[in-house]
N, C-alpha and C. Protein backbone atom coordinates (compact mmCIF):
# COMPACT_ATOMS: atom_id res chain seq x y z
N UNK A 1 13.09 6.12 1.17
CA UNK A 1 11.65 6.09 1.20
C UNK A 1 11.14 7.14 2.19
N UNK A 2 10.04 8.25 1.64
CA UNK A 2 9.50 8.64 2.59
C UNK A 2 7.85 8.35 2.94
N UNK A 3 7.48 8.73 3.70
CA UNK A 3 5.83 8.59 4.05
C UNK A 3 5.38 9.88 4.82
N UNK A 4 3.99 9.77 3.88
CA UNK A 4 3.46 11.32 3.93
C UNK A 4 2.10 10.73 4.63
N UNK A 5 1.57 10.99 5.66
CA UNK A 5 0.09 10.42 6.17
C UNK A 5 -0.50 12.18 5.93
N UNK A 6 -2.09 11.68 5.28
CA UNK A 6 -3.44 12.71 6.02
C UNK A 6 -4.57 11.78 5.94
N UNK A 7 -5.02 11.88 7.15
CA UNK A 7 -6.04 11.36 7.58
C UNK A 7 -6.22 9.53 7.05
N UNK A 8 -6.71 9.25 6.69
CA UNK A 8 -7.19 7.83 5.69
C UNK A 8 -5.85 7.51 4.69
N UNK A 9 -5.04 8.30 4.21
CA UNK A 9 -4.13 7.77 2.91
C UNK A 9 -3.03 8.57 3.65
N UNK A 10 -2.11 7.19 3.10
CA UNK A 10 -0.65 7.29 3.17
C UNK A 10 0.00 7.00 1.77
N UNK A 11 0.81 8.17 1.90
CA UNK A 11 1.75 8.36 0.06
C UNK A 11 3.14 7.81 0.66
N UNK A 12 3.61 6.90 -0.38
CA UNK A 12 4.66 6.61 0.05
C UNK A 12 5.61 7.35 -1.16
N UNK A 13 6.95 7.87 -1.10
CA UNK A 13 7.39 8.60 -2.40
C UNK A 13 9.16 7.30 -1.81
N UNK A 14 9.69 7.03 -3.19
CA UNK A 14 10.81 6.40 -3.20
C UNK A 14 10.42 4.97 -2.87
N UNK A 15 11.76 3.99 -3.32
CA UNK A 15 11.41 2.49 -3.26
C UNK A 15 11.35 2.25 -2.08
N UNK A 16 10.41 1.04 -1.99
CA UNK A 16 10.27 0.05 -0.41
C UNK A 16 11.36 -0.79 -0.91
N UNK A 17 12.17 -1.11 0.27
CA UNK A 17 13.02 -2.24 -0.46
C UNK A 17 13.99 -2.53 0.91
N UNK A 18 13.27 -1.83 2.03
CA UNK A 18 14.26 -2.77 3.14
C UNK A 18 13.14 -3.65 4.05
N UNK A 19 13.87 -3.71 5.26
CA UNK A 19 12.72 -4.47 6.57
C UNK A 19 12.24 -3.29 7.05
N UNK A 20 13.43 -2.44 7.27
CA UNK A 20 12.79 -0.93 8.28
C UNK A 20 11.62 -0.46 7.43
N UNK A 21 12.05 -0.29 5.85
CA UNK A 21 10.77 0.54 5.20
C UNK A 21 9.38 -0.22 5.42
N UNK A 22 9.55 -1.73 5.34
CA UNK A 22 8.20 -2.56 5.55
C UNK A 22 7.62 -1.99 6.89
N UNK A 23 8.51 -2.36 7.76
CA UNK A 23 8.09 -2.08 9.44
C UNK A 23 7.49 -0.55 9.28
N UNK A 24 8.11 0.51 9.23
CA UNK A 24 7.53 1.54 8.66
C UNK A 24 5.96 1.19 8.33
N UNK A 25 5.97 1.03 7.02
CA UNK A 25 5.03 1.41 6.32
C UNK A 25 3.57 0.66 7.33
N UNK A 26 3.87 -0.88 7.64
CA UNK A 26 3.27 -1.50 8.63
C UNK A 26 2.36 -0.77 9.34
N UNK A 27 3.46 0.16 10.56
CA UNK A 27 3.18 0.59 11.88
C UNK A 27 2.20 2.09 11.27
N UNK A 28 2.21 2.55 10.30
CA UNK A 28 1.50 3.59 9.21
C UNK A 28 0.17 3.57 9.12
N UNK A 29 0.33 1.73 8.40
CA UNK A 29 -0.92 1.56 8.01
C UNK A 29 -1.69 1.08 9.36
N UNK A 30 -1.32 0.79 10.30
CA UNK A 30 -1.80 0.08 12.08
C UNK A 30 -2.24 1.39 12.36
N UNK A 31 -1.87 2.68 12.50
CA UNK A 31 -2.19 4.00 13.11
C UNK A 31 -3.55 3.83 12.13
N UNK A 32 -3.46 4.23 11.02
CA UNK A 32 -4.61 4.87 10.19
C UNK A 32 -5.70 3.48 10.60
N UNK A 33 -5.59 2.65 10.20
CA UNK A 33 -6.69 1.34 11.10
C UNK A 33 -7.00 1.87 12.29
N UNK A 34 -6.37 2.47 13.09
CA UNK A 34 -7.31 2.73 14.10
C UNK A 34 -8.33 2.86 14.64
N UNK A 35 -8.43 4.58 13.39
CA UNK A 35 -9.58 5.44 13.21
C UNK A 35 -10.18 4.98 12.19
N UNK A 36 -10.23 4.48 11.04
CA UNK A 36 -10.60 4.73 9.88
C UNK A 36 -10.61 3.40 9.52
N UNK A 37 -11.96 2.93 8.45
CA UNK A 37 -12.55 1.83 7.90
C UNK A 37 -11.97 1.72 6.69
N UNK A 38 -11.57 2.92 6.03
CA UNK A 38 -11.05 2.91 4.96
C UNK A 38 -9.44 3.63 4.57
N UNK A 39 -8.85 2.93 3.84
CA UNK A 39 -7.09 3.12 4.16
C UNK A 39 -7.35 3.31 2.42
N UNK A 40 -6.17 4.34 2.13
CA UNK A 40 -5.48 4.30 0.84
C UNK A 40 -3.96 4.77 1.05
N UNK A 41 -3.18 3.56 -0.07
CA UNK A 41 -2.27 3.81 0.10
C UNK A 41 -1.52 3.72 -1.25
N UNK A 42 -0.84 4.40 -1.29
CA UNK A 42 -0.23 5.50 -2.74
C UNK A 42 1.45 5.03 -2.83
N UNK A 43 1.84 4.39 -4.03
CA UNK A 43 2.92 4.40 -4.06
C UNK A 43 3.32 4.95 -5.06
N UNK A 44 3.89 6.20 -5.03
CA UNK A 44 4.43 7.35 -6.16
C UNK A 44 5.62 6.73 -7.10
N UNK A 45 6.55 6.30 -6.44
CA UNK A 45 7.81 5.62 -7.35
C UNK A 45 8.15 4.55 -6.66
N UNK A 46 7.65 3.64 -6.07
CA UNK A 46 8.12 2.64 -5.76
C UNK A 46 8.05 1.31 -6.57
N UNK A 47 8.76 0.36 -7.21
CA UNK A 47 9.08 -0.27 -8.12
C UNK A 47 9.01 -1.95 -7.28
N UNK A 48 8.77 -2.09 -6.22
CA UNK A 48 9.21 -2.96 -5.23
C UNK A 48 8.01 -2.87 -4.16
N UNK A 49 7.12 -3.95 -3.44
CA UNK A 49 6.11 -4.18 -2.15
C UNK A 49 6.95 -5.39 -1.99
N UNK A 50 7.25 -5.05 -0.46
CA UNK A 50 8.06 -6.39 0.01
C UNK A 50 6.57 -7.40 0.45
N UNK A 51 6.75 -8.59 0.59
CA UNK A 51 5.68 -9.72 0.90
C UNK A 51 5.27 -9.27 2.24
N UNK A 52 6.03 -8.82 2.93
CA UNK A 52 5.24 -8.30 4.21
C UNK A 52 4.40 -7.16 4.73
N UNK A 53 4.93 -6.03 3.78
CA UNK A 53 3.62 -5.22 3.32
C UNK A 53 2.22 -5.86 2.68
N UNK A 54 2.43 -6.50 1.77
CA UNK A 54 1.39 -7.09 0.78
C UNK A 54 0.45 -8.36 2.10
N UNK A 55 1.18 -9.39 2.37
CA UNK A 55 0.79 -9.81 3.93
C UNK A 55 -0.56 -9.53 4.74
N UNK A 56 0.31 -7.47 5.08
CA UNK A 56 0.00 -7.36 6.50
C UNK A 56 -1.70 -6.28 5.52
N UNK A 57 -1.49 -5.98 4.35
CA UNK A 57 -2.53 -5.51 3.31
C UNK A 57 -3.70 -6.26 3.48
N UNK A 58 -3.52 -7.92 3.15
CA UNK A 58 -4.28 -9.18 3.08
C UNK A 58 -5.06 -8.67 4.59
N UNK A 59 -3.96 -8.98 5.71
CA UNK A 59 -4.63 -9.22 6.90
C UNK A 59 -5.50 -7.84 6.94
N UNK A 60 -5.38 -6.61 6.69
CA UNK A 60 -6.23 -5.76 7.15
C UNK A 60 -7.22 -5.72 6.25
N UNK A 61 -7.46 -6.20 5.41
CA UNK A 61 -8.52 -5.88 4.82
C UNK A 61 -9.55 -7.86 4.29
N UNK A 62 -9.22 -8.60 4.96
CA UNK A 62 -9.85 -9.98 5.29
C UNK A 62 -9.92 -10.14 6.60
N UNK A 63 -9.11 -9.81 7.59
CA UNK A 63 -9.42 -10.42 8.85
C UNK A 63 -9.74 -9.38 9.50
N UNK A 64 -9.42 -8.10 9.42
CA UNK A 64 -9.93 -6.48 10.29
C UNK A 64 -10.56 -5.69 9.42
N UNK A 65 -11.18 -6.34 8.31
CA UNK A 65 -12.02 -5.87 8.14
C UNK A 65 -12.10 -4.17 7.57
N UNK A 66 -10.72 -4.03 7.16
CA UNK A 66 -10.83 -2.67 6.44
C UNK A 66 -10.59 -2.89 4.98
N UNK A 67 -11.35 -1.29 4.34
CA UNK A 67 -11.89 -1.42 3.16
C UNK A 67 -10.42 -0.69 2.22
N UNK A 68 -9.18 -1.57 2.10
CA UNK A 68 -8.14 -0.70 1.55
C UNK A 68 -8.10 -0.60 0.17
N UNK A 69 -7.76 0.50 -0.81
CA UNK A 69 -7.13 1.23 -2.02
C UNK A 69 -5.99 1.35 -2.31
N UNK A 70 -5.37 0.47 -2.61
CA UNK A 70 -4.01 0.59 -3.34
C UNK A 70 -3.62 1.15 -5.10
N UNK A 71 -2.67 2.38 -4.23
CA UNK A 71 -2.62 2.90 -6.07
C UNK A 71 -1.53 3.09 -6.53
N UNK A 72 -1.05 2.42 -7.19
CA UNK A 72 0.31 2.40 -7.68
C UNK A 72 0.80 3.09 -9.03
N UNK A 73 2.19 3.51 -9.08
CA UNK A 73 2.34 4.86 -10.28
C UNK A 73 3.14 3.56 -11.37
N UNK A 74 4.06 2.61 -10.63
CA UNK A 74 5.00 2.04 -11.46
C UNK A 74 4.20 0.46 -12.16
N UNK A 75 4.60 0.92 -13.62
CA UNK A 75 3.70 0.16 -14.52
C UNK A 75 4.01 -1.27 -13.84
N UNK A 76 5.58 -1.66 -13.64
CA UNK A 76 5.84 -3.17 -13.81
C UNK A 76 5.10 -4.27 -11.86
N UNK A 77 5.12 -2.93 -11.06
CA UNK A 77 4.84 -3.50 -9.93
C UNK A 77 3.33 -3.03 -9.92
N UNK A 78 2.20 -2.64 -10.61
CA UNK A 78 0.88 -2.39 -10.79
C UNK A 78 0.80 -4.26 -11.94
N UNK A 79 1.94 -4.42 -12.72
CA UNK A 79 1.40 -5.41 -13.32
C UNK A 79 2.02 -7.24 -11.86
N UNK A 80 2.83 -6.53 -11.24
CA UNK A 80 3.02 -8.06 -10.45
C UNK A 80 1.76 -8.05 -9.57
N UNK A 81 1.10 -6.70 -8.52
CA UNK A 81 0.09 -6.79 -8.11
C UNK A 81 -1.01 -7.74 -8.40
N UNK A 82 -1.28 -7.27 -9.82
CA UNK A 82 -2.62 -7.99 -10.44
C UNK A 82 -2.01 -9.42 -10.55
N UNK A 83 -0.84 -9.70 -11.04
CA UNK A 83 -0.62 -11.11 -11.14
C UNK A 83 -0.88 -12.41 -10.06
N UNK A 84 -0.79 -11.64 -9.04
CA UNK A 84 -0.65 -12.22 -7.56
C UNK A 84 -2.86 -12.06 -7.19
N UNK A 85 -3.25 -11.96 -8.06
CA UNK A 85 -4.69 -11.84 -8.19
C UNK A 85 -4.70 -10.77 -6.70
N UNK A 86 -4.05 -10.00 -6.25
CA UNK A 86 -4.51 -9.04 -5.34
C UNK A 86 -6.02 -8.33 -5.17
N UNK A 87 -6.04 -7.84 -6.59
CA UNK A 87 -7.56 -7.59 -7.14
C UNK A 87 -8.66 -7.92 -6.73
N UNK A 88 -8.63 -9.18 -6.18
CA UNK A 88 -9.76 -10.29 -5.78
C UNK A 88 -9.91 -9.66 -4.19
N UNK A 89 -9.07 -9.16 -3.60
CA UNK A 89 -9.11 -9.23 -2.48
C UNK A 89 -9.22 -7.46 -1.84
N UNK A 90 -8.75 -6.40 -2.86
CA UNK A 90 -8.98 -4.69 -2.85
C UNK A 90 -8.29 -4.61 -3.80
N UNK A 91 -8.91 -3.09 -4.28
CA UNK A 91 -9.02 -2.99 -5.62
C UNK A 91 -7.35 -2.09 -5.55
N UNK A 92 -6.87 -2.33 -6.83
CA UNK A 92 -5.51 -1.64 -7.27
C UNK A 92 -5.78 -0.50 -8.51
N UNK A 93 -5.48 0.40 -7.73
CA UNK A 93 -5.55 1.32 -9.49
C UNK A 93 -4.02 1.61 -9.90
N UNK A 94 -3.86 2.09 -11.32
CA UNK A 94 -3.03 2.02 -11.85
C UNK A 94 -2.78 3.76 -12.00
N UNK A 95 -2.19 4.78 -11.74
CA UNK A 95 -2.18 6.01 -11.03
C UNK A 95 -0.65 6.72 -12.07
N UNK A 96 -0.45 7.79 -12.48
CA UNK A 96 0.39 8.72 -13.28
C UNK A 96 0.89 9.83 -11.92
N UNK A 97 2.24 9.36 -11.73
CA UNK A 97 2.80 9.93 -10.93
C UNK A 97 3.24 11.36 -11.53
N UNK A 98 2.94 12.43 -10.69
CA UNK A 98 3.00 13.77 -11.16
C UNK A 98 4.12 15.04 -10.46
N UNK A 99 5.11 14.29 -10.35
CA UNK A 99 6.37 14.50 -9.95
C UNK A 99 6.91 15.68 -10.63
């Protein structure tokens, strides 16, 4: 997994699928909260959001109050998103990875 930050959005390219990548991605999305009300975050090929990403998503954008964009390229984890009614809570787009 890598992670690409500018400014407001972080691209993530390759699967999430350990603790380090969660912790990662976490401490990513904590920097960009800093500055910024509004977070997007891009998953190019990742097939997999561990519960503690998705979690720490909830908490920033219900309890701190930021306005996050999640956009996902892989059909089957854009369809568990919505299942988990994520939707209700920031919006998910469904995104054509251009690899």
């Amino acid at each position: 997994m890598q992670i690409h930050i500018q400014d407001n959005r972080l691209v993530i390219t390759g699967n999430v699928k350990s603790i380090q990548d969660s912790e990662e991605i976490k401490r990513a999305l904590q920097d960009i909260a800093k500055d910024h009300i509004s977070i997007e975050l891009i998953l190019l090929d990742s097939i997999s959001l561990t519960s503690s990403v998705i979690g720490f998503l909830v908490k920033l954008a219900q309890k701190d109050r930021k306005n996050i964009l999640l956009k996902v390229a892989d059909n089957q984890l854009y369809d568990l998103l919505q299942d988990l009614n994520l939707y209700t809570i920031f919006p998910i787009e469904k995104i054509q990875n251009e690899d």
